[in-house]
C-alpha atoms as a PDB file:
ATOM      1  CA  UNK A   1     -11.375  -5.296  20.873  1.00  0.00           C
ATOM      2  CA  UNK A   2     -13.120  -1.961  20.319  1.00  0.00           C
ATOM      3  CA  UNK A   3     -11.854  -0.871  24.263  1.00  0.00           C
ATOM      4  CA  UNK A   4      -8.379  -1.554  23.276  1.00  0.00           C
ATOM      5  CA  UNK A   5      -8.258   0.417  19.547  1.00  0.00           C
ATOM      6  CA  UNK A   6     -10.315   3.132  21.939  1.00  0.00           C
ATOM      7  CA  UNK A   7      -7.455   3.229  24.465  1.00  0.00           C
ATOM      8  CA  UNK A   8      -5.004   3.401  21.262  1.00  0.00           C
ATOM      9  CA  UNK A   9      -6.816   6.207  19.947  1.00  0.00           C
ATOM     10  CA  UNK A  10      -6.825   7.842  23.355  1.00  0.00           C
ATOM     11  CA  UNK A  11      -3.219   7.570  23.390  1.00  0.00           C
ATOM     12  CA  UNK A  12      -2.381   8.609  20.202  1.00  0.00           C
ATOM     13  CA  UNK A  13      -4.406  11.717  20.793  1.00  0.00           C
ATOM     14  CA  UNK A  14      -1.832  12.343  24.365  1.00  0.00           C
ATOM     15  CA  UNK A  15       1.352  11.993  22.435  1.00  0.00           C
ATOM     16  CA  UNK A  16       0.079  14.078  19.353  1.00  0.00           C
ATOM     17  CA  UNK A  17      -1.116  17.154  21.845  1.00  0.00           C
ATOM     18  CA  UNK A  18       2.421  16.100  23.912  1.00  0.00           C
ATOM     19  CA  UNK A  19       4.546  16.471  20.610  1.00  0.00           C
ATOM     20  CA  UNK A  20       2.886  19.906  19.360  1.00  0.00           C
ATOM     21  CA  UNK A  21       2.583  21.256  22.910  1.00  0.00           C
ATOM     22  CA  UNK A  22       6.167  20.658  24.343  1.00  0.00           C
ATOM     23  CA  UNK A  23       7.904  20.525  20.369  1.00  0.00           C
ATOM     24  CA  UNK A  24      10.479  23.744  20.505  1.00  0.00           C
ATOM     25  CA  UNK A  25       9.212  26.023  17.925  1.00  0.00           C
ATOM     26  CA  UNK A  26       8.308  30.002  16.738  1.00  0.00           C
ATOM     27  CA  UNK A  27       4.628  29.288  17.892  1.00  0.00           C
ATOM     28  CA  UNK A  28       4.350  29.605  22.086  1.00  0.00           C
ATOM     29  CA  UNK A  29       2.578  26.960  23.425  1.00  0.00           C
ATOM     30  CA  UNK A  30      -0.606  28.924  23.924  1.00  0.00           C
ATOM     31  CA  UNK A  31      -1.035  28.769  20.625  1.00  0.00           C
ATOM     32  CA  UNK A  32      -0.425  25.222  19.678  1.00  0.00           C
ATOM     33  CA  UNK A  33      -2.106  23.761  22.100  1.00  0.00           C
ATOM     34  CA  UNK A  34      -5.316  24.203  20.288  1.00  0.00           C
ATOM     35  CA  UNK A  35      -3.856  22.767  16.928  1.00  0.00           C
ATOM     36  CA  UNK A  36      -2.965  19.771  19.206  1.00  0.00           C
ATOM     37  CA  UNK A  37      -6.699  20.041  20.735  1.00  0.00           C
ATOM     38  CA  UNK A  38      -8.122  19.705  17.408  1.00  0.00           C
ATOM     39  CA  UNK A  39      -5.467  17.001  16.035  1.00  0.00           C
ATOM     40  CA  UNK A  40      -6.583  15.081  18.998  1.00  0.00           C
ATOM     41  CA  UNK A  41     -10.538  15.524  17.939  1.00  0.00           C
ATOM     42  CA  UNK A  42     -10.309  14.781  14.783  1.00  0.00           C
ATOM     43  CA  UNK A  43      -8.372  11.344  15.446  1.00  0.00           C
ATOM     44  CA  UNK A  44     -10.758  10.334  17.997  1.00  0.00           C
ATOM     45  CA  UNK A  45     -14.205  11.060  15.785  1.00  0.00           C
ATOM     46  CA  UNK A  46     -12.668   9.167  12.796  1.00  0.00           C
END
């Protein structure tokens, strides 16, 4: 049970940093990908 809300965490994190990395916006991905970084972090130590 706790493997399988681990893995959803896991892949919640990919999508979120997948979303703000590759999303078309005024920001270059250099700089989002540490807002997606820390998204990702902060979801997984919840």
């Amino acid at each position: 049970m706790r493997s399988l809300f681990l893995k959803q965490q896991i892949l919640i994190s990919l999508l979120l940093f997948a979303a703000v990395a590759y999303l078309p916006s005024n920001h270059s991905r250099q700089d989002s990908a540490p807002v997606a970084i820390s998204h990702g972090c902060s979801l997984a130590s919840h």
